[in-house]
Structure formats: structure tokens, C-alpha cells
N, C-alpha and C. Protein backbone atom coordinates (compact mmCIF):
# COMPACT_ATOMS: atom_id res chain seq x y z
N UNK A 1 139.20 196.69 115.27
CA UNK A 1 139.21 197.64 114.14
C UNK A 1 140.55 197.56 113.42
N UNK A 2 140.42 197.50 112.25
CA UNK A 2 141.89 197.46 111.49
C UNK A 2 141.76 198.33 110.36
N UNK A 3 142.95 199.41 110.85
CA UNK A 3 142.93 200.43 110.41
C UNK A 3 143.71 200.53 109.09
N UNK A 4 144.70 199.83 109.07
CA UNK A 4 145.77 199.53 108.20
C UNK A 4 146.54 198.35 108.01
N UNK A 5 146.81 197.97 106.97
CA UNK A 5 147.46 196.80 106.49
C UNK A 5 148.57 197.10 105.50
N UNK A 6 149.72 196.67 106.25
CA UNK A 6 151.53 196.74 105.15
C UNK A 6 151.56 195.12 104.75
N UNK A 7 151.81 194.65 103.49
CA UNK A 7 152.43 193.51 103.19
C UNK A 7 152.90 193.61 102.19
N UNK A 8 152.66 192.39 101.11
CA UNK A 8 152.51 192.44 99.98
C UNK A 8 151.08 191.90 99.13
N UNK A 9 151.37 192.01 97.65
CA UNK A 9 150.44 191.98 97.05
C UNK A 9 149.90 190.35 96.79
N UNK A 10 149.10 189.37 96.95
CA UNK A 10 148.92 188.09 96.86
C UNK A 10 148.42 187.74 95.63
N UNK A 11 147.19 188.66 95.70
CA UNK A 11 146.32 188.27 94.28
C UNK A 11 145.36 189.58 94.02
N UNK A 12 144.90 189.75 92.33
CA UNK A 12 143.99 190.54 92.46
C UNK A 12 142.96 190.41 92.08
N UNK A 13 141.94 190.71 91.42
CA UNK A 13 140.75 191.12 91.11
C UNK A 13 140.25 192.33 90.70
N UNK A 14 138.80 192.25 89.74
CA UNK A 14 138.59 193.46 89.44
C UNK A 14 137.53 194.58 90.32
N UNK A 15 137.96 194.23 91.89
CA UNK A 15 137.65 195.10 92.11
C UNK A 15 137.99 195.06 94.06
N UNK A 16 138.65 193.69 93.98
CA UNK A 16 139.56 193.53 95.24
C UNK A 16 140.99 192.80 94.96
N UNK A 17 141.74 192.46 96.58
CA UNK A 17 142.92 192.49 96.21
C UNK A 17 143.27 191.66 97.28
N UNK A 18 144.19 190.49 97.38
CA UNK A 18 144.44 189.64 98.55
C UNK A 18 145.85 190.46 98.77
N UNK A 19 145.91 190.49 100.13
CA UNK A 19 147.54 191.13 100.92
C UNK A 19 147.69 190.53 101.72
N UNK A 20 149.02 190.42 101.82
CA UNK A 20 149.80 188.86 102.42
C UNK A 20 151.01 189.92 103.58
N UNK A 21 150.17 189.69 104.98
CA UNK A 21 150.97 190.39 106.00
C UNK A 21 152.18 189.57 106.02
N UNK A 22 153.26 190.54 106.87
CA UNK A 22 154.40 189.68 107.42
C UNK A 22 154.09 188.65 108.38
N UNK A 23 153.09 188.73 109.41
CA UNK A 23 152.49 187.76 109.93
C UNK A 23 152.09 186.53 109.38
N UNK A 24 151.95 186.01 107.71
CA UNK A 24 151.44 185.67 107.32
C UNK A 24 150.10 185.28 106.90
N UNK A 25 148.93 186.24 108.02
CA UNK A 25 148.07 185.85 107.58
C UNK A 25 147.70 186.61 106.27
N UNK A 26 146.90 186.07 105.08
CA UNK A 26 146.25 187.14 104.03
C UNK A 26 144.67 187.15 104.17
N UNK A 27 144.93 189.13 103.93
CA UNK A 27 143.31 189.82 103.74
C UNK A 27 142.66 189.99 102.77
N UNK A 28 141.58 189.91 102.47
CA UNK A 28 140.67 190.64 101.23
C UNK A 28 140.36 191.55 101.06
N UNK A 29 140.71 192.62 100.29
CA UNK A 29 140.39 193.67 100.47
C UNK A 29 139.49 194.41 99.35
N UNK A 30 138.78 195.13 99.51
CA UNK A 30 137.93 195.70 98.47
C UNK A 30 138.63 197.20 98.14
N UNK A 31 138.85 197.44 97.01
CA UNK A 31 139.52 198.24 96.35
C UNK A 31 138.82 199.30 95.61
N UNK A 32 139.27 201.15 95.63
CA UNK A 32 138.44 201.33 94.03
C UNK A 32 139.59 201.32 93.26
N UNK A 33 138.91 201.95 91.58
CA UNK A 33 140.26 201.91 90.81
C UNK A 33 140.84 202.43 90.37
N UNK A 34 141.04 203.28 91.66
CA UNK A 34 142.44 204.09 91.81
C UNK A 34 143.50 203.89 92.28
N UNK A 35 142.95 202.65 93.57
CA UNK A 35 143.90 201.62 93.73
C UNK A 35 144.46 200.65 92.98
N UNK A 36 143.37 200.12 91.69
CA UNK A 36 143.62 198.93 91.26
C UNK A 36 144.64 199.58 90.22
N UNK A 37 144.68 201.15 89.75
CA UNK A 37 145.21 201.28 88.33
C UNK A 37 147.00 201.78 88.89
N UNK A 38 147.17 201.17 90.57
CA UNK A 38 148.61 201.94 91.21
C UNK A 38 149.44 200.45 91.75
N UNK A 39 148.66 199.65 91.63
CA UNK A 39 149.11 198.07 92.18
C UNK A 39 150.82 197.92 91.72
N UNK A 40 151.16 197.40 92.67
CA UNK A 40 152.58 197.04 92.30
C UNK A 40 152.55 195.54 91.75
N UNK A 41 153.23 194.95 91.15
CA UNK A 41 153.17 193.92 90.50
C UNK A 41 153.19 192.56 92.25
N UNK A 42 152.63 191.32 91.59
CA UNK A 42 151.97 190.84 92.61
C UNK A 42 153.68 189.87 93.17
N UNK A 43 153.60 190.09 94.56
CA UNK A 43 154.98 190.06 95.45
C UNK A 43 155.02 191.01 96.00
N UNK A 44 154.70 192.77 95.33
CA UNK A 44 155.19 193.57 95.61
C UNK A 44 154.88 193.84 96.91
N UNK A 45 155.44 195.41 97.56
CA UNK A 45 155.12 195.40 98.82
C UNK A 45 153.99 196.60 98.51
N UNK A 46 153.07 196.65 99.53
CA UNK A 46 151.54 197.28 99.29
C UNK A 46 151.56 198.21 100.74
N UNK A 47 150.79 199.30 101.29
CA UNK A 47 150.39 199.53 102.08
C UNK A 47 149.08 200.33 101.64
N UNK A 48 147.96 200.12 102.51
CA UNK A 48 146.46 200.42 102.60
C UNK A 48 145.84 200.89 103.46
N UNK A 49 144.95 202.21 103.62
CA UNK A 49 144.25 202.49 104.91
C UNK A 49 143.22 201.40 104.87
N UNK A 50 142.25 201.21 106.16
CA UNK A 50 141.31 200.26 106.12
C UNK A 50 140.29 200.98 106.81
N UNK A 51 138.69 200.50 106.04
CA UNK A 51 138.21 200.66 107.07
C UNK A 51 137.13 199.55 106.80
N UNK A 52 136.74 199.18 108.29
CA UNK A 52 136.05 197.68 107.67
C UNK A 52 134.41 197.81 108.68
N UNK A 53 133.54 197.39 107.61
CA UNK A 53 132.19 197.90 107.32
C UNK A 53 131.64 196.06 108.18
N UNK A 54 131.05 196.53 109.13
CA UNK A 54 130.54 195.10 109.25
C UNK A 54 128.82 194.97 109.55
N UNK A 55 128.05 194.01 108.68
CA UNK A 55 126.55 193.75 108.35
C UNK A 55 126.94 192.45 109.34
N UNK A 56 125.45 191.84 108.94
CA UNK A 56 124.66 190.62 109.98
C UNK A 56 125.26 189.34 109.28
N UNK A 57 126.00 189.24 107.83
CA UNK A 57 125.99 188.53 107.07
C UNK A 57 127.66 188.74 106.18
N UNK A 58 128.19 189.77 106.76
CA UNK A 58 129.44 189.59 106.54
C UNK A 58 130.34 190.95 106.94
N UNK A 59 131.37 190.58 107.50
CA UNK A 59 132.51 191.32 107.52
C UNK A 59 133.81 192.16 106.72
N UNK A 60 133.27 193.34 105.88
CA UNK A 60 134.03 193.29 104.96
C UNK A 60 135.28 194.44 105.11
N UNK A 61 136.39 194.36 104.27
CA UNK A 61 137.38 195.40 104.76
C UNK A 61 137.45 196.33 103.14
N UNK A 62 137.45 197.70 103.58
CA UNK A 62 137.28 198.29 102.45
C UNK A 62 138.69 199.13 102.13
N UNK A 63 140.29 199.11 101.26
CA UNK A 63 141.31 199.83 101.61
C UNK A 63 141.03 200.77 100.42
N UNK A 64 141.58 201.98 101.54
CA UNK A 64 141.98 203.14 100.23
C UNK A 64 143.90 203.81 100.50
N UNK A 65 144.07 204.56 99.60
CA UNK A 65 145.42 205.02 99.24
C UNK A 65 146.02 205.80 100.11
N UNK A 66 145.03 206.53 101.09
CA UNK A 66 146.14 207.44 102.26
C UNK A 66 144.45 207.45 103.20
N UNK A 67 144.50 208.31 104.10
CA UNK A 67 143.40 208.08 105.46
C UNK A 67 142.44 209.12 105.28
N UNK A 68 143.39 210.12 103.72
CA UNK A 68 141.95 211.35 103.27
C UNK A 68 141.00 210.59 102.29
N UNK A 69 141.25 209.22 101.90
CA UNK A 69 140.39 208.91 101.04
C UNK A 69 139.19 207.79 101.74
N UNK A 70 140.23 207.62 102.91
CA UNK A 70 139.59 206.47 103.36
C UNK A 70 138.45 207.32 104.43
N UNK A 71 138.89 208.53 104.48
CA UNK A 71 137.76 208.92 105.76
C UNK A 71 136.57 209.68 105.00
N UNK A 72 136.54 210.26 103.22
CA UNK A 72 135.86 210.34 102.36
C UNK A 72 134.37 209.48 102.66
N UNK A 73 135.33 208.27 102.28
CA UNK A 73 134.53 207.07 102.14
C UNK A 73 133.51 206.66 103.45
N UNK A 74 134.01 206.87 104.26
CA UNK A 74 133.18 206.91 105.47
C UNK A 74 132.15 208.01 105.84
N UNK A 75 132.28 209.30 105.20
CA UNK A 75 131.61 209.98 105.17
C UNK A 75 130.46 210.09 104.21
N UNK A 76 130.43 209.45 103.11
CA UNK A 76 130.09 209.10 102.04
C UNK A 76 128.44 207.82 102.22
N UNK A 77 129.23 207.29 103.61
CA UNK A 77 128.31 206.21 104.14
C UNK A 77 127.67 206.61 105.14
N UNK A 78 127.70 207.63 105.67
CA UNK A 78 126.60 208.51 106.25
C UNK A 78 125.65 209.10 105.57
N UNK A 79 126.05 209.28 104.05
CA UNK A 79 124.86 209.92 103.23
C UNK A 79 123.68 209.01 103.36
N UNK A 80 122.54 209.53 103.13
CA UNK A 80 121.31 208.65 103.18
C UNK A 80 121.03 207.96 101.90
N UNK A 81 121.21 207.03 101.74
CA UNK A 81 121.25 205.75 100.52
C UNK A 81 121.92 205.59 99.64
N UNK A 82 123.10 205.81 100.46
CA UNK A 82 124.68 205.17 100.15
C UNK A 82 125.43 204.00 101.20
N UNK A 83 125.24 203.09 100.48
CA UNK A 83 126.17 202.09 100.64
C UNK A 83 127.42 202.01 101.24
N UNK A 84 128.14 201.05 100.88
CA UNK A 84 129.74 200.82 100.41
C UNK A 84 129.77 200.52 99.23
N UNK A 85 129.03 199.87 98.40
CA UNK A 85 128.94 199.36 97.14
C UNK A 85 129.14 200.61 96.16
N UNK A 86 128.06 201.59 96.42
CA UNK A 86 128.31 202.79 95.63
C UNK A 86 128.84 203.88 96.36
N UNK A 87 129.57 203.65 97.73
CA UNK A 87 130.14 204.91 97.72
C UNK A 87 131.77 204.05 97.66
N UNK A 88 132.04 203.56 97.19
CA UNK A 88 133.45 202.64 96.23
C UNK A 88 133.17 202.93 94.61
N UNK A 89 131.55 202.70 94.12
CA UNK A 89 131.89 203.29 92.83
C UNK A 89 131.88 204.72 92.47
N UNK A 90 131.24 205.76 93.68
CA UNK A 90 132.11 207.34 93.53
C UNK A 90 132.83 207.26 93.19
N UNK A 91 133.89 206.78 94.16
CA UNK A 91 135.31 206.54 94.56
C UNK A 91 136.15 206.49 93.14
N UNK A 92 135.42 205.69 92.42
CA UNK A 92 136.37 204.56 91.33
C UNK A 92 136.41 205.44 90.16
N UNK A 93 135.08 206.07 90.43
CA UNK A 93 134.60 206.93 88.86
C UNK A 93 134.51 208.41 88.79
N UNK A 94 134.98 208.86 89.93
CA UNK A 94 134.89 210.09 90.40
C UNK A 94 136.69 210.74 90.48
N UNK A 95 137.31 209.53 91.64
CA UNK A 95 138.46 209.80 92.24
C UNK A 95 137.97 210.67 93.69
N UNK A 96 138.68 210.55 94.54
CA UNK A 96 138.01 211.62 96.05
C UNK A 96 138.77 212.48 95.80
N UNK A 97 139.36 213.77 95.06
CA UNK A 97 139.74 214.50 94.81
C UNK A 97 138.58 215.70 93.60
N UNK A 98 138.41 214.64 92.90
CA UNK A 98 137.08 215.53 92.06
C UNK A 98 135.87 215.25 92.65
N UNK A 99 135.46 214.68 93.45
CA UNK A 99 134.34 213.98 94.28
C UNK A 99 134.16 215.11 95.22
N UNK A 100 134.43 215.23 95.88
CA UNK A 100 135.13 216.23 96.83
C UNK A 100 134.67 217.52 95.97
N UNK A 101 135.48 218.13 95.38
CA UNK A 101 135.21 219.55 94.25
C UNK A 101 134.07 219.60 94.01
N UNK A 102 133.16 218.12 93.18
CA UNK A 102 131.90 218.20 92.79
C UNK A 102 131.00 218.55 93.82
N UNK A 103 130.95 218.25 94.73
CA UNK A 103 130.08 217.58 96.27
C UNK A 103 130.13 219.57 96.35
N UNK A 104 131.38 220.52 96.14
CA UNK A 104 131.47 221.41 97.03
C UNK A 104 130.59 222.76 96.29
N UNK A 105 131.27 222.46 94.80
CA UNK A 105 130.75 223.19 93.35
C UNK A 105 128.89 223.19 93.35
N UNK A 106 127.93 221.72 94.26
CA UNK A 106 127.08 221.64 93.55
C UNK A 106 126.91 221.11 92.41
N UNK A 107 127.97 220.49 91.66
CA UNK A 107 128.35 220.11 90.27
C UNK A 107 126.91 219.30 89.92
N UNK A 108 126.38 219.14 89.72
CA UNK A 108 125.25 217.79 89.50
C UNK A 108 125.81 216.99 88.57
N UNK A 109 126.46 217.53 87.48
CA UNK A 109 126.44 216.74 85.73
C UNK A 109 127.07 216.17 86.60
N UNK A 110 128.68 216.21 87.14
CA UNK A 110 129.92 215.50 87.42
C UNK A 110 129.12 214.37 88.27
N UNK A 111 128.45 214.66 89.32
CA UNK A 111 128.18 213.66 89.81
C UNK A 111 127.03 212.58 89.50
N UNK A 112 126.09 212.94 88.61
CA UNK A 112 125.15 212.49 87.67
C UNK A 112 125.99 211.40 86.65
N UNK A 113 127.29 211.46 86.80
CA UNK A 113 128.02 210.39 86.05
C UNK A 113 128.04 209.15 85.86
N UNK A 114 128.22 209.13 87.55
CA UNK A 114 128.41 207.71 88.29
C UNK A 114 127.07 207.22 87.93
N UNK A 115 127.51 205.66 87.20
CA UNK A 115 126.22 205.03 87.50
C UNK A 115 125.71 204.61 88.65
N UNK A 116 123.90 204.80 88.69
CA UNK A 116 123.36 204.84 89.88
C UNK A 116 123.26 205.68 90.52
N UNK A 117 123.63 206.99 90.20
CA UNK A 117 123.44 208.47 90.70
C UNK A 117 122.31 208.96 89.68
N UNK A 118 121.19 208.72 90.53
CA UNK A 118 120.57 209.88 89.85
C UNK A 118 120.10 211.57 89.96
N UNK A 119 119.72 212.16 89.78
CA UNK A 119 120.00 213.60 89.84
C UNK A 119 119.44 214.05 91.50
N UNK A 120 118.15 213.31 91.83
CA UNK A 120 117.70 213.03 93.39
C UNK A 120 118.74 212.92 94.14
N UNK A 121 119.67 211.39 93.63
CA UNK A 121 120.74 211.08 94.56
C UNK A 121 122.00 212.22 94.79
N UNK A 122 122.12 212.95 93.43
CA UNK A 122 123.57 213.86 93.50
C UNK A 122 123.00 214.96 94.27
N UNK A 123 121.44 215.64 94.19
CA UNK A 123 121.09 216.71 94.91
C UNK A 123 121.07 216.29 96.46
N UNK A 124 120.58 215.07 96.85
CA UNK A 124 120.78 214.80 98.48
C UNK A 124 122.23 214.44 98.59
N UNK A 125 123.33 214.08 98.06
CA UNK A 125 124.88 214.12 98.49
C UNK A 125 125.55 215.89 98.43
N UNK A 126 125.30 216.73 97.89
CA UNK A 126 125.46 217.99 97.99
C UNK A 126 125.02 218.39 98.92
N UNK A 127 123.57 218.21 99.31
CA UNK A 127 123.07 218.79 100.72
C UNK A 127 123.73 218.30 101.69
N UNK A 128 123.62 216.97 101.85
CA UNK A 128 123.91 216.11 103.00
C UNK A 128 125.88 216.58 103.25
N UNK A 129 126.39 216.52 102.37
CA UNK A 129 128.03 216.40 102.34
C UNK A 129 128.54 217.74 102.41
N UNK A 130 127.81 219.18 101.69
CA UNK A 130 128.73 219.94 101.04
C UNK A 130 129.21 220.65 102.83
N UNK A 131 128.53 220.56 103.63
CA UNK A 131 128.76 220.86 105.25
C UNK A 131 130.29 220.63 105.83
N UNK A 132 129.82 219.10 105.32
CA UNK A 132 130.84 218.18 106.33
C UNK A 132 132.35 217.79 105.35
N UNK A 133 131.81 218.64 104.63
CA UNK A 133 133.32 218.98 103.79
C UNK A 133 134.41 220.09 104.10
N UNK A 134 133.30 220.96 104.36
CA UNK A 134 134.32 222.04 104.42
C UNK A 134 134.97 222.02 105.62
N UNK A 135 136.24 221.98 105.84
CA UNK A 135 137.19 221.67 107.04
C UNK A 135 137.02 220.36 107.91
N UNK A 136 136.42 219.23 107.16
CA UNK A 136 136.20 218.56 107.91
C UNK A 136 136.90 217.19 107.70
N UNK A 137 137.26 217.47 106.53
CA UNK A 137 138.81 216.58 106.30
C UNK A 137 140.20 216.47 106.58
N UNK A 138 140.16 217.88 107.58
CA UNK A 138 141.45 218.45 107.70
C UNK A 138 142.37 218.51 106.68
N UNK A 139 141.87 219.13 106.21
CA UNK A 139 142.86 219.88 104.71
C UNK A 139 142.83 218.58 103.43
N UNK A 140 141.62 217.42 103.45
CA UNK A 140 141.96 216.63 102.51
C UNK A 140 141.36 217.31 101.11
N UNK A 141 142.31 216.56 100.51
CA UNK A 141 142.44 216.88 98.96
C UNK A 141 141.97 218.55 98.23
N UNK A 142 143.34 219.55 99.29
CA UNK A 142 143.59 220.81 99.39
C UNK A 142 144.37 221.08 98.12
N UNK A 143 145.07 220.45 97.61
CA UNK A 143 145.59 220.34 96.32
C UNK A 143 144.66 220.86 95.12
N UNK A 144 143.71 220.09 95.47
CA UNK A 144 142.89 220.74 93.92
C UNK A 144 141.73 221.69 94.36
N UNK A 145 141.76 222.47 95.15
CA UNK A 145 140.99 223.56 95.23
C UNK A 145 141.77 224.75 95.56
N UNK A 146 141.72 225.06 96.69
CA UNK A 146 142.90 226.72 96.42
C UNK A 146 144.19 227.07 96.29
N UNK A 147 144.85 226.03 95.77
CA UNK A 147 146.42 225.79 96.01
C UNK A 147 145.98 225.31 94.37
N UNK A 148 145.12 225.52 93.64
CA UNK A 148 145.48 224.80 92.35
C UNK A 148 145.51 225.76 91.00
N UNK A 149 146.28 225.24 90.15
CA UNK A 149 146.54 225.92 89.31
C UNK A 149 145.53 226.60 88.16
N UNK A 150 145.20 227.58 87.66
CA UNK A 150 144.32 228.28 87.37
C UNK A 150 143.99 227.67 86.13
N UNK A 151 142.70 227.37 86.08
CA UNK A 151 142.21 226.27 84.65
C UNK A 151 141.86 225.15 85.32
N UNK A 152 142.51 224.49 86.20
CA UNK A 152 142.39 223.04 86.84
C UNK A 152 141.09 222.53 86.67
N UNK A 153 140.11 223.36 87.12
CA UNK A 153 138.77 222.75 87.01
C UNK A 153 138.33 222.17 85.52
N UNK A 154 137.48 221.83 85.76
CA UNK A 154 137.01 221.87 83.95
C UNK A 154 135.53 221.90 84.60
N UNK A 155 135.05 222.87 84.06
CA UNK A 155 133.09 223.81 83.94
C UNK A 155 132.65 222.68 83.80
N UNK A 156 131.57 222.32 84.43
CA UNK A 156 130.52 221.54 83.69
C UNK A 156 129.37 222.04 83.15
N UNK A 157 129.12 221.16 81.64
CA UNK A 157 128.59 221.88 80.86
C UNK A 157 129.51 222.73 79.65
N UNK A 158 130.85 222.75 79.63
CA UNK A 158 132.09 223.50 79.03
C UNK A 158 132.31 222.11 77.72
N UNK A 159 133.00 222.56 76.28
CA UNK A 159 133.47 221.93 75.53
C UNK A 159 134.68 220.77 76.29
N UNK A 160 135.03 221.36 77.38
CA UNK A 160 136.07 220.53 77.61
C UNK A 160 135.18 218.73 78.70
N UNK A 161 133.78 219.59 79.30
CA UNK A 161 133.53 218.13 80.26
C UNK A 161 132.76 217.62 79.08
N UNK A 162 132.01 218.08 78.02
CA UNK A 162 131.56 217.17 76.88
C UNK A 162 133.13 216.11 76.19
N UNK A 163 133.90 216.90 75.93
CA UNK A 163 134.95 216.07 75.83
C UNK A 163 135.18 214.92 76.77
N UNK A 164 135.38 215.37 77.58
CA UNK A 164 135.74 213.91 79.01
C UNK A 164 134.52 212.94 78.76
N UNK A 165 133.30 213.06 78.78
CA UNK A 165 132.31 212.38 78.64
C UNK A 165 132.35 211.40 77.12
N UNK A 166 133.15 212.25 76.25
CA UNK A 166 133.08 211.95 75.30
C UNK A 166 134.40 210.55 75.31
N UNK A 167 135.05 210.96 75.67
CA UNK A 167 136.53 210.07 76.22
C UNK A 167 136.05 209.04 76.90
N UNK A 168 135.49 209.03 78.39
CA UNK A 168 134.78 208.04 79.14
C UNK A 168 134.39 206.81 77.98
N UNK A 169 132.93 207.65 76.94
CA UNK A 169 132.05 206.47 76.46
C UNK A 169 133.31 205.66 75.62
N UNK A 170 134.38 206.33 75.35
CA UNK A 170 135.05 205.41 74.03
C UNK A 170 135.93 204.31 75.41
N UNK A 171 135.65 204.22 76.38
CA UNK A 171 136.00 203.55 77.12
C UNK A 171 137.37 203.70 77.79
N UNK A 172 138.03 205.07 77.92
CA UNK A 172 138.77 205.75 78.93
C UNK A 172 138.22 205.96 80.57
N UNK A 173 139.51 205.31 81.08
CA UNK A 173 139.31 206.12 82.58
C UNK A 173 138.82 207.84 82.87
N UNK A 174 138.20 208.05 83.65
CA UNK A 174 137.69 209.43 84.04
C UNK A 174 138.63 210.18 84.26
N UNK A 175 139.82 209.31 85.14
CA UNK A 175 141.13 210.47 85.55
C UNK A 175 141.74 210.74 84.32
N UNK A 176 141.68 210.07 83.54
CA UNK A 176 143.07 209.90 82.25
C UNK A 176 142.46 210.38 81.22
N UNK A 177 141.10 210.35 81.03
CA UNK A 177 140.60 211.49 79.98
C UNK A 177 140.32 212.62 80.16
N UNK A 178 140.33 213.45 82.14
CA UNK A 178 140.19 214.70 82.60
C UNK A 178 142.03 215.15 81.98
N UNK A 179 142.87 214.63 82.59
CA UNK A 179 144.15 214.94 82.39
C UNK A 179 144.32 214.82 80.37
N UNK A 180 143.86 214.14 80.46
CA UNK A 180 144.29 214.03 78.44
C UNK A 180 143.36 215.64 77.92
N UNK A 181 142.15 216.11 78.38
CA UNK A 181 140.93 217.17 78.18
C UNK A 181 142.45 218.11 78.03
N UNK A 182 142.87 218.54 79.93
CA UNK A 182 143.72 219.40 80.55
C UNK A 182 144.82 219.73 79.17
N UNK A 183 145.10 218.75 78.96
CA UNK A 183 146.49 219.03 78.08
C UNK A 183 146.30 219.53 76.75
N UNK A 184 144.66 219.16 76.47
CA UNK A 184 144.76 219.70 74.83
C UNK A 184 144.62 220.98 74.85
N UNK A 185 143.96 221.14 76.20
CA UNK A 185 143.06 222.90 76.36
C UNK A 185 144.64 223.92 76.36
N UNK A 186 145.51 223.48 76.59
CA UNK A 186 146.96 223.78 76.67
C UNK A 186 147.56 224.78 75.28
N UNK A 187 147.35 225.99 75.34
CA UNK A 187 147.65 226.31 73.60
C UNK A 187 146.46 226.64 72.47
N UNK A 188 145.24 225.57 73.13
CA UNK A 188 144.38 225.58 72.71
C UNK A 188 143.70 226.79 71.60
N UNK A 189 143.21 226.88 70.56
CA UNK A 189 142.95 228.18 69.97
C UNK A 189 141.62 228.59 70.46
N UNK A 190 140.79 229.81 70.61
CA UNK A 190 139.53 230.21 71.01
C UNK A 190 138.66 229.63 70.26
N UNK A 191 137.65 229.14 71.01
CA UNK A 191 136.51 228.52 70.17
C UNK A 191 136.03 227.40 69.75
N UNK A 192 137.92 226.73 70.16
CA UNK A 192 137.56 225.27 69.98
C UNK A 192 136.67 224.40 70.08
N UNK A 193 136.08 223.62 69.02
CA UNK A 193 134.85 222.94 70.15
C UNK A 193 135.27 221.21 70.53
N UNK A 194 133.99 220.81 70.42
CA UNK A 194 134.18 219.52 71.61
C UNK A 194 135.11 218.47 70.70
N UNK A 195 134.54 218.30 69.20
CA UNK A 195 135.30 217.20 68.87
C UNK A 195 137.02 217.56 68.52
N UNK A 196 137.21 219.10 68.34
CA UNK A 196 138.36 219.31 68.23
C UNK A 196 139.27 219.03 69.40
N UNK A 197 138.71 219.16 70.58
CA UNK A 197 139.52 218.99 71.79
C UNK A 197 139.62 217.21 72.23
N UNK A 198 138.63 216.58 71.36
CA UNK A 198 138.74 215.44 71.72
C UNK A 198 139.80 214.30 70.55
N UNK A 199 139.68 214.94 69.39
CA UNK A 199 141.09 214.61 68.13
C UNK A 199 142.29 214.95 69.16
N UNK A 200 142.36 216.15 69.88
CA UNK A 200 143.46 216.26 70.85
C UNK A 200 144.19 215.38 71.72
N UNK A 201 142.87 215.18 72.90
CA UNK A 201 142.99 214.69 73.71
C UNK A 201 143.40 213.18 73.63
N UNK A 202 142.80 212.39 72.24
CA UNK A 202 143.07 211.04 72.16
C UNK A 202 144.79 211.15 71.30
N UNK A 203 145.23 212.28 70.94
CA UNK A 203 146.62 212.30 70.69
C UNK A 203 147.47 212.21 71.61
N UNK A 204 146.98 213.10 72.88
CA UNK A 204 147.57 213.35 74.33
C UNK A 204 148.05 211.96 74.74
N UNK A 205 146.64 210.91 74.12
CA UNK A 205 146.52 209.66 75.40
C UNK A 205 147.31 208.86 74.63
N UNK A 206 147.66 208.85 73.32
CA UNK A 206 148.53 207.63 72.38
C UNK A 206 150.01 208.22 72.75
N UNK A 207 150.42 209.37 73.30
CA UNK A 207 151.89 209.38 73.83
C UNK A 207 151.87 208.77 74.44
């Protein structure tokens, strides 16, 4: 079992990553892209949780960013007709921090996002997950639920997740158009609606 891997960075891809131990041997690793959008330039030095998924037909190693994302992900693969394939594109399009929130909220829209979620699939990951969430991460990704700052969420169904959605299609990351939403709502006047917050938000993102 290999839990973790320190080296550096060898090579990447869009959606894995070669790491070059001090040992010299190098791994393949499958990435989401939350990893891919934190990469240190290639030499750099890298460290990765692991957890590695093995079929009849191949051995694969899957890294995430600390051991709350990586044990997400494993939990994720207990759901009933989830993968690794799509529980990496949660991962990628979600983040395990709003993944997590959604799974706990019931959210459907949020998770109705991900392609390949369909509303069947987000209602059996709520049932199946919203259990084995609560305390069962040992405090993972405690940050954005009761320790978080008031507003943090964004409603689904609210001017502000039509905005994000709206951000997404023009071909923004999910994290970087939730945080660009966050900042316009900032000051914001009452009433605002969706495209006003989204003239915002794409001002937010050209700083």
C-alpha cells in the first residue's frame, strides 16, 4: 500500500502527473484539478497522499492534497456507482470542501453539476454519504461549515449560484468563479440580479 509519495515533479498531464522519488524510481499519478491548478513548476519538489485502487487489468495510484481529501475519495468509492473515474471528477468540479457541504445540505443543483451526475445519482450520494460524513472525517474540511464566515455558502437556486453557473459555462473554474460570485456579493446593493453580479464577478476575475 502506498500511502504517500515526496519527490519532485517529472511530467504532467491533463489529468495526471509523473513524480520522481529520491529513490529514483518515477510514479504516475492520477490527479484532480485542484491538484493540477497548485503544481509547482516541473523539478519542483511535490508531496501527495495516495491511495491506489487496484482492478484485474490495472494498478492505479490516485494522489490528493492532504489525507482529508484523499479519504473523501475513498469514501466516495463506496457509493454505489461510483468509480474512481467519477469520484476524481467530483473531486475536480466540486473541490472536497464544497462536495462535502453539498453531500451534507442535500444540495442536488450543486451536485447535479458534475457531469454524469444525474439527479438519481446526486439523490443516492446524499443518502448513501450524508451519514458517513458527519464526524467521520475527523474534522475534515471543518473550515467551511461552522467555523465559516457568515455568507460563505452561496443558496442554491440564489442569483449568486446562477451566477457561478453562469461563470462555469463561459469556461471558468468552479472554485474561481464561487470566489469571484463571493467578492461581488461584497457591498453588493439589494436586489441585484444574476447578470449584474456576473459584470462583477468577471471584473473580480480580470484583477
Amino acid at each position: 500500500m502506498i500511502a504517500r509519495l515526496d519527490g519532485t515533479l517529472a511530467a504532467q498531464g491533463l489529468d495526471r502527473i509523473e513524480l520522481r522519488t529520491a529513490s529514483g524510481v518515477t510514479y504516475e499519478v492520477m490527479v484532480p484539478l485542484t491538484v493540477l491548478a497548485t503544481l509547482p513548476r516541473l523539478g519542483g519538489d511535490l508531496s501527495l497522499f495516495t491511495s491506489m485502487v487496484v482492478r484485474e487489468d490495472a494498478w492505479t495510484l490516485y494522489g490528493f492534497p492532504n489525507a482529508d481529501e484523499r479519504k473523501l475519495f475513498q469514501r466516495l468509492m463506496g457509493t454505489t456507482g461510483v468509480g474512481p473515474s467519477l469520484a476524481m471528477n467530483l473531486l475536480s468540479t466540486l473541490s472536497g470542501e464544497r462536495l462535502v457541504r453539498a453531500v451534507r445540505e442535500g444540495d442536488l443543483a450543486t451536485l447535479t453539476q458534475v457531469p454524469r451526475v444525474g439527479k438519481k445519482l446526486a439523490e443516492r450520494l446524499v443518502l448513501e454519504l450524508r451519514d458517513k460524513l458527519d464526524g467521520a472525517l475527523d474534522g475534515a474540511f471543518d473550515g467551511a461549515f461552522g467555523g465559516a464566515a457568515p455568507g460563505a455558502a452561496i443558496p442554491a437556486g440564489s442569483p449568486s449560484a446562477d451566477a457561478v453557473r453562469a461563470l462555469v459555462a463561459l469556461g471558468y473554474q468552479t472554485m474561481d468563479a464561487e470566489r469571484a460570485v463571493r467578492r461581488a456579493r461584497e457591498g453588493a446593493p439589494k436586489g441585484e440580479t444574476t447578470a449584474d453580479l456576473v459584470r462583477r464577478s468577471l471584473t473580480a476575475l480580470a484583477k
